[in-house]
C-alpha atoms as a PDB file:
ATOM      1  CA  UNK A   1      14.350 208.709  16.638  1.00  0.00           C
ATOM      2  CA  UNK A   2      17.654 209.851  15.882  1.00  0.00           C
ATOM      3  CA  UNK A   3      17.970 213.926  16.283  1.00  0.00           C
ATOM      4  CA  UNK A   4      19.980 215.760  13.841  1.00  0.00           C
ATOM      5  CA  UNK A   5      21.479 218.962  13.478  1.00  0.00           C
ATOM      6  CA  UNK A   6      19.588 220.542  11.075  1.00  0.00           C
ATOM      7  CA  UNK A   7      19.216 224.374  11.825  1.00  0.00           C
ATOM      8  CA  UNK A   8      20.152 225.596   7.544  1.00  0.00           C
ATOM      9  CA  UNK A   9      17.529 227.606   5.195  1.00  0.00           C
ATOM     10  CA  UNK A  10      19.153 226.909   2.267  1.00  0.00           C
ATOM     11  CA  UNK A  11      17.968 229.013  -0.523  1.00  0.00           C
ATOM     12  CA  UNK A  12      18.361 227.214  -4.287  1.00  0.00           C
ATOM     13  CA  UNK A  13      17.845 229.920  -7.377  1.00  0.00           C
ATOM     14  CA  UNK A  14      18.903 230.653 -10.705  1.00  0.00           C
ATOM     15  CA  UNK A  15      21.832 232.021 -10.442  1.00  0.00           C
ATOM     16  CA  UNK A  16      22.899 234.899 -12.151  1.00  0.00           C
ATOM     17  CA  UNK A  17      18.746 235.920 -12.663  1.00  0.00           C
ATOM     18  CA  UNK A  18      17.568 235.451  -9.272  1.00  0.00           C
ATOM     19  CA  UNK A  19      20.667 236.569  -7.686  1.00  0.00           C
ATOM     20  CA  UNK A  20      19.208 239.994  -5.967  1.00  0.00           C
ATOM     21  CA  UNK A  21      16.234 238.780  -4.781  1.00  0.00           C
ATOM     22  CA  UNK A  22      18.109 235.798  -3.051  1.00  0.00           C
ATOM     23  CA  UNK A  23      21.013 237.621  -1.010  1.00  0.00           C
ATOM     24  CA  UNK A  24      17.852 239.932  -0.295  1.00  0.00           C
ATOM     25  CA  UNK A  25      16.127 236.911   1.575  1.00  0.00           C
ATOM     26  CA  UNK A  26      19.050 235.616   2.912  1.00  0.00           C
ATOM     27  CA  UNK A  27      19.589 239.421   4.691  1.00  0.00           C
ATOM     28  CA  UNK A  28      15.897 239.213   5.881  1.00  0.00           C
ATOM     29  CA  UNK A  29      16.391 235.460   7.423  1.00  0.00           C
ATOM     30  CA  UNK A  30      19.445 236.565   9.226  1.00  0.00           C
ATOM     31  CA  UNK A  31      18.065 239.742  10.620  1.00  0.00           C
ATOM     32  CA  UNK A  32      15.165 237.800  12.081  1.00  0.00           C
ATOM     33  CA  UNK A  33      18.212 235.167  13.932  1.00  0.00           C
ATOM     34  CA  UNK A  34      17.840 232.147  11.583  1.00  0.00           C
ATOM     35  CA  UNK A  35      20.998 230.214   9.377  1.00  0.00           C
ATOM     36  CA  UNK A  36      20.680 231.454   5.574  1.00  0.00           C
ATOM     37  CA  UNK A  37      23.274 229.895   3.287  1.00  0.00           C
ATOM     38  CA  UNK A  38      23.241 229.756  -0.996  1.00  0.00           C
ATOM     39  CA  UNK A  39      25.564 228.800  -3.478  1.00  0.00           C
ATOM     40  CA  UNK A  40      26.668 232.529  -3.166  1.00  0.00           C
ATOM     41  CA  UNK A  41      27.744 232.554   0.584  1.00  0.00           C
ATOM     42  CA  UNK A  42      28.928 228.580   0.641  1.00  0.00           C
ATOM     43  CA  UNK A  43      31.358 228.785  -2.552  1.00  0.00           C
ATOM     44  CA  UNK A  44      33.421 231.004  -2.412  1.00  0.00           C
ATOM     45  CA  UNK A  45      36.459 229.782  -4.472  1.00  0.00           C
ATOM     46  CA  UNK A  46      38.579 227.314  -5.531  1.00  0.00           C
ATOM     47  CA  UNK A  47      36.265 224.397  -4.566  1.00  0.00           C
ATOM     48  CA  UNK A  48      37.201 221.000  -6.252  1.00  0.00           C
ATOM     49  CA  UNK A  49      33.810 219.848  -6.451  1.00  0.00           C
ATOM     50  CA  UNK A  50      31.248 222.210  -5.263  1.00  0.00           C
ATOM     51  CA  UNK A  51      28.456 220.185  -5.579  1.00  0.00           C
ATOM     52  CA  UNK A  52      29.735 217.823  -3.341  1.00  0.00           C
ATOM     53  CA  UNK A  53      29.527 220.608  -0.764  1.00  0.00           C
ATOM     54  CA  UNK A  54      26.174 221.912  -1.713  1.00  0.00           C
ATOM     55  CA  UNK A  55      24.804 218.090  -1.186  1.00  0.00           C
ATOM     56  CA  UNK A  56      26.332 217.548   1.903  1.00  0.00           C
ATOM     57  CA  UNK A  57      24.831 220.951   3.563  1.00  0.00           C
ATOM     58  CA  UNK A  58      21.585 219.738   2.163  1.00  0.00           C
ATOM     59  CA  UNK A  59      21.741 216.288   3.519  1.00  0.00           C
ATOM     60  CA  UNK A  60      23.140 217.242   6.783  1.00  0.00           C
ATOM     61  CA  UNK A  61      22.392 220.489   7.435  1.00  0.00           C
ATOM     62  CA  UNK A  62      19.529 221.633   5.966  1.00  0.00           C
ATOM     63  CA  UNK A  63      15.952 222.341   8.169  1.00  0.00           C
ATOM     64  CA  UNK A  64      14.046 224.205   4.920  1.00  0.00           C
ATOM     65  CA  UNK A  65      14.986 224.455   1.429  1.00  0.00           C
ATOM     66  CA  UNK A  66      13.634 227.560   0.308  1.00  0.00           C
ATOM     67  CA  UNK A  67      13.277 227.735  -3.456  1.00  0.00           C
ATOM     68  CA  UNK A  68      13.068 230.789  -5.374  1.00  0.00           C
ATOM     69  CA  UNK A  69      10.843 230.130  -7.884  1.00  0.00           C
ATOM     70  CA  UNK A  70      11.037 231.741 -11.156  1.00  0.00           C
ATOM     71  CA  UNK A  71      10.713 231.711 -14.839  1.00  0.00           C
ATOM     72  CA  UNK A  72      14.003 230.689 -14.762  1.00  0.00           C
ATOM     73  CA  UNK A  73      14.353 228.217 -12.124  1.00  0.00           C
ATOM     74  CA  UNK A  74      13.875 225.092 -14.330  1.00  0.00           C
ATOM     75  CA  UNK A  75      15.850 226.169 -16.867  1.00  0.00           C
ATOM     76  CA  UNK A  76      19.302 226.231 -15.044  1.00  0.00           C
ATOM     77  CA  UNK A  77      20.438 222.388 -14.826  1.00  0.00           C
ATOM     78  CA  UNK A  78      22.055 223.094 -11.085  1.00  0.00           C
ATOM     79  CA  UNK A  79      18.255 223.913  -9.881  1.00  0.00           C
ATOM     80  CA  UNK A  80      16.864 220.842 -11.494  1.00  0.00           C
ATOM     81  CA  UNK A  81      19.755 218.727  -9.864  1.00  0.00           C
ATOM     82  CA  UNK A  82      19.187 220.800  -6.393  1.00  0.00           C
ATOM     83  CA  UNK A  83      15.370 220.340  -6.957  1.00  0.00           C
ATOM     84  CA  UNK A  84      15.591 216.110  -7.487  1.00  0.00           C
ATOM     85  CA  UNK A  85      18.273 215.834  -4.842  1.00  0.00           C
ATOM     86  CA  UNK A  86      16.059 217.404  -2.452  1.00  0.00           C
ATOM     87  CA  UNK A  87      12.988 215.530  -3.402  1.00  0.00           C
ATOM     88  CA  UNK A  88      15.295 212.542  -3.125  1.00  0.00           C
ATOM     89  CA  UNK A  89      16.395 213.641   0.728  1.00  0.00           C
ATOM     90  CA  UNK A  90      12.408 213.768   1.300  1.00  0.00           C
ATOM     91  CA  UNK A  91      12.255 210.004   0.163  1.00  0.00           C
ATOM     92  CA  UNK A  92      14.802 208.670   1.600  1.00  0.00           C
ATOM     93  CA  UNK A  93      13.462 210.187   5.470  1.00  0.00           C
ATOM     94  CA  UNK A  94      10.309 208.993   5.120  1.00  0.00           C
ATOM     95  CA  UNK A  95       8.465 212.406   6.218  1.00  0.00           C
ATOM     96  CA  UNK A  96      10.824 212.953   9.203  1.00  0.00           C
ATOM     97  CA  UNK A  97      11.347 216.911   8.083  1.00  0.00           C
ATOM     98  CA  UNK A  98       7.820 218.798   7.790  1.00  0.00           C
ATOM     99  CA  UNK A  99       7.580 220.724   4.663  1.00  0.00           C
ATOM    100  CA  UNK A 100      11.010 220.320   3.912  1.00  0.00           C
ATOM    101  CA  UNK A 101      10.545 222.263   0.463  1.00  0.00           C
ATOM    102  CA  UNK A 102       8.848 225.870   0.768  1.00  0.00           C
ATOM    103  CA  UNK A 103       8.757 227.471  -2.933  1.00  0.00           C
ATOM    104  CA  UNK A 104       9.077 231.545  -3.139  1.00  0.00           C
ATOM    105  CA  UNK A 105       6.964 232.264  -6.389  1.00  0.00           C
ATOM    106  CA  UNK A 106       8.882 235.861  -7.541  1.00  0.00           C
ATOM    107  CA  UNK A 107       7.356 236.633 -10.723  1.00  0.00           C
ATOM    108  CA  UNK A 108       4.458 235.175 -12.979  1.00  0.00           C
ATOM    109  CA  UNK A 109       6.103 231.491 -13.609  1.00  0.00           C
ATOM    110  CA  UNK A 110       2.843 228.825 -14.149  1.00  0.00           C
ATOM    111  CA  UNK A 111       2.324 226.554 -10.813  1.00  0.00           C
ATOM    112  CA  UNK A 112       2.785 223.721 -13.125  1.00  0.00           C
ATOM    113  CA  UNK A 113       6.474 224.372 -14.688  1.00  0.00           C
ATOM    114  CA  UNK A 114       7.576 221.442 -12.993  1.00  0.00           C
ATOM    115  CA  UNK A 115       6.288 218.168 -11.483  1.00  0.00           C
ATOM    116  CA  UNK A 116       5.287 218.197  -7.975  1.00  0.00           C
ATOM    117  CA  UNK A 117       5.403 222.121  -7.598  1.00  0.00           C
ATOM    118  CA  UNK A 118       1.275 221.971  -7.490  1.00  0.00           C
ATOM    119  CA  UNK A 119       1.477 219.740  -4.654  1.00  0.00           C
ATOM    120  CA  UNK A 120       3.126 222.348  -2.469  1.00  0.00           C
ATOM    121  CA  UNK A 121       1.476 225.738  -1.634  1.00  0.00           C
ATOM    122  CA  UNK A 122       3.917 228.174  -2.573  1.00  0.00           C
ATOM    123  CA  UNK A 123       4.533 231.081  -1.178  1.00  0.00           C
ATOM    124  CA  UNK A 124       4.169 234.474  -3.507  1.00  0.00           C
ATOM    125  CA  UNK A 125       6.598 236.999  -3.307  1.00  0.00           C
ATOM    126  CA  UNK A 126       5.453 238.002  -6.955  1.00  0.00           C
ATOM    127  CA  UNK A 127       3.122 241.361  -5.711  1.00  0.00           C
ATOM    128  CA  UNK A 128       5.121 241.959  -2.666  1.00  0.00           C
ATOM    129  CA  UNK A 129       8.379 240.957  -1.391  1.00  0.00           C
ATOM    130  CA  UNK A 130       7.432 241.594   2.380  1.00  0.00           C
ATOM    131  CA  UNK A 131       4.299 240.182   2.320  1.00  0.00           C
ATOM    132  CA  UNK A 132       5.638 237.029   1.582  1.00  0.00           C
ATOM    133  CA  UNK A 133       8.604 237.838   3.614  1.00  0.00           C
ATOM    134  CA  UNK A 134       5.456 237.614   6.352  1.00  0.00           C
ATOM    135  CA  UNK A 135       3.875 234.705   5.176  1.00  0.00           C
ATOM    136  CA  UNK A 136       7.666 232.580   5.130  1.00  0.00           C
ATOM    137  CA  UNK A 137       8.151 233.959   8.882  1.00  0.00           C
ATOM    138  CA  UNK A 138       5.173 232.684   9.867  1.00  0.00           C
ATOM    139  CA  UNK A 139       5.522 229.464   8.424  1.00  0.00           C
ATOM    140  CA  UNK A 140       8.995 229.174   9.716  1.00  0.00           C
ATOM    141  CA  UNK A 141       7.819 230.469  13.644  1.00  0.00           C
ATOM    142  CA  UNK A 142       4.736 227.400  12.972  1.00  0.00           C
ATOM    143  CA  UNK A 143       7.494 225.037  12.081  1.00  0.00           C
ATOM    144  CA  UNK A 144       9.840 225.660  15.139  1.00  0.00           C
ATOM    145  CA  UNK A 145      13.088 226.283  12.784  1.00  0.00           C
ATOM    146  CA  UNK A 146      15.603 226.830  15.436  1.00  0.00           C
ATOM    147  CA  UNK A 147      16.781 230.900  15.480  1.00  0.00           C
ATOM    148  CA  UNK A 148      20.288 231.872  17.015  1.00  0.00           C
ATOM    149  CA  UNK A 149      20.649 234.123  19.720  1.00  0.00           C
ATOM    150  CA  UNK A 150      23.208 236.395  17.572  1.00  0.00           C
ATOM    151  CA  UNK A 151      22.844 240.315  17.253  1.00  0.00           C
ATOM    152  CA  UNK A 152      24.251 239.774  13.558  1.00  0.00           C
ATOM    153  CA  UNK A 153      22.296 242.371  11.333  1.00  0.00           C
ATOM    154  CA  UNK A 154      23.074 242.679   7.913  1.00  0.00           C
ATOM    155  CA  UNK A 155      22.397 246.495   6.508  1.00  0.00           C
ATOM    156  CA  UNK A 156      21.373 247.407   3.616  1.00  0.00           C
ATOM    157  CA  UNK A 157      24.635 248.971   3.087  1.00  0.00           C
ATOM    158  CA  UNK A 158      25.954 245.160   3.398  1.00  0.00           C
ATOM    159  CA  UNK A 159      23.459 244.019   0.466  1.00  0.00           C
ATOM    160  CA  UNK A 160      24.251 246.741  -1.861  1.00  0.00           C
ATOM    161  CA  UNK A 161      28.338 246.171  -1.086  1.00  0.00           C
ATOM    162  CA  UNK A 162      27.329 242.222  -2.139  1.00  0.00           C
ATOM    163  CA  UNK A 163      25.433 243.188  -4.712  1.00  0.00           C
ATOM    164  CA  UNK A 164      27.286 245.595  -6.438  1.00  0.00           C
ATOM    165  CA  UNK A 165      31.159 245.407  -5.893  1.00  0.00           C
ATOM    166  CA  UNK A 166      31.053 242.179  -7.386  1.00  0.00           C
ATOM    167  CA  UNK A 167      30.348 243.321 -10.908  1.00  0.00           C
ATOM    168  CA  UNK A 168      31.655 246.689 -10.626  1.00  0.00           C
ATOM    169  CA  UNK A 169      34.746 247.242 -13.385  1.00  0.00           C
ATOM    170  CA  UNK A 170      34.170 244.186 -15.672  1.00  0.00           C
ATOM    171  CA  UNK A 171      32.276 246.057 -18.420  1.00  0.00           C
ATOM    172  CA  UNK A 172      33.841 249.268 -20.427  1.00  0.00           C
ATOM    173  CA  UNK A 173      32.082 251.943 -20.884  1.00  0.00           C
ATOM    174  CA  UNK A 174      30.851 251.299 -24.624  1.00  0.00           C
ATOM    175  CA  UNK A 175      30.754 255.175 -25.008  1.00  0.00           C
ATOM    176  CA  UNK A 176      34.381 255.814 -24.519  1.00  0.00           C
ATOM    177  CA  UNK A 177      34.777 253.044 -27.706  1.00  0.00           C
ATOM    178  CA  UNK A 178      35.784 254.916 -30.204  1.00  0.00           C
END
C-alpha cells in the first residue's frame, strides 16, 4: 500500500456566510496540534488559478474534509465543485481514507439538501459550537489524524484581528451622508 502524506483538515464553506464560524474551527483544530487550512488561509492573493491549488491540497494533502454545512452551502457553486471533487477523490481510492468527508451541521439546513449528505452522520454544531467541537475531536483522536508537536496557539485576539481588520474601513458611515 502506498503511504501518503496526508496530515490537512481542510475546511470547505460558504464563503462570505460561513466565514466566522470557519476561521473559528480552524483556531480550535490548531490549538488542539492538528493542520487546518481553507480557502481563507491558502489564497491569499494574486493566484492564477486558485482552484488548481485548492484541488491539489485536496488530492494530496488532505486527511479530513470538514464541511461546514449550512443553508448556504449548496448554494455557492465553489462548495458544490469542492463537494463533487471530493466525492470524486473518495472514488477514485477505493475506501483507502476512512470517513474522508465529516459534515459540521451549523444551523437548521434539512439532512437531505444534497445527495449523499444522509449517508454520512453529521456532526451538529447547530445547538452548540463546543459540543460538536467535542464530538469532531473525538472522531478525529478515533481516526488517528496525525497532530504536530507545535506550541502554536491562536488567541482569540488572533480571530477577532482575522475577523475584523479585514472589513474594517470599506463601508461609510451612512449617517455622516448628508
Amino acid at each position: 500500500m502506498v503511504k501518503h502524506n496526508r496530515n490537512i483538515l481542510f475546511i470547505g464553506h460558504a464563503n462570505p456566510e460561513d466565514n466566522e464560524f470557519t476561521l473559528w474551527l480552524r483556531q480550535k483544530m490548531i490549538n488542539e496540534g492538528y493542520q487546518a487550512e481553507c480557502d481563507l488561509t491558502i489564497l491569499v492573493g494574486g493566484e492564477n488559478d486558485y482552484w488548481k491549488d485548492i484541488q491539489e491540497c485536496l488530492e494530496k494533502s488532505t486527511v479530513k474534509y470538514l464541511l461546514v454545512f449550512s443553508k448556504k452551502t449548496f448554494k455557492k457553486q465553489g462548495v458544490i465543485d469542492e463537494w463533487e471533487h471530493v466525492r470524486s477523490i473518495i472514488k477514485s481510492h477505493r475506501f483507502k481514507f476512512k470517513d474522508f468527508i465529516i459534515p459540521l451541521k451549523i444551523d437548521d439546513v434539512p439532512y437531505n439538501t444534497r445527495i449523499g449528505m444522509n449517508r454520512i452522520n453529521i456532526i451538529d454544531f447547530s445547538n452548540s459550537w463546543a459540543l460538536g467541537l467535542k464530538r469532531l475531536l473525538t472522531k478525529l483522536n478515533r481516526d488517528s489524524v496525525p497532530k504536530f508537536n507545535n506550541n502554536l496557539q491562536l488567541s482569540i485576539k488572533e480571530l477577532l484581528n482575522n475577523k475584523y481588520c479585514v472589513g474594517q474601513g470599506t463601508e461609510k458611515d451612512r449617517k455622516s451622508v448628508v
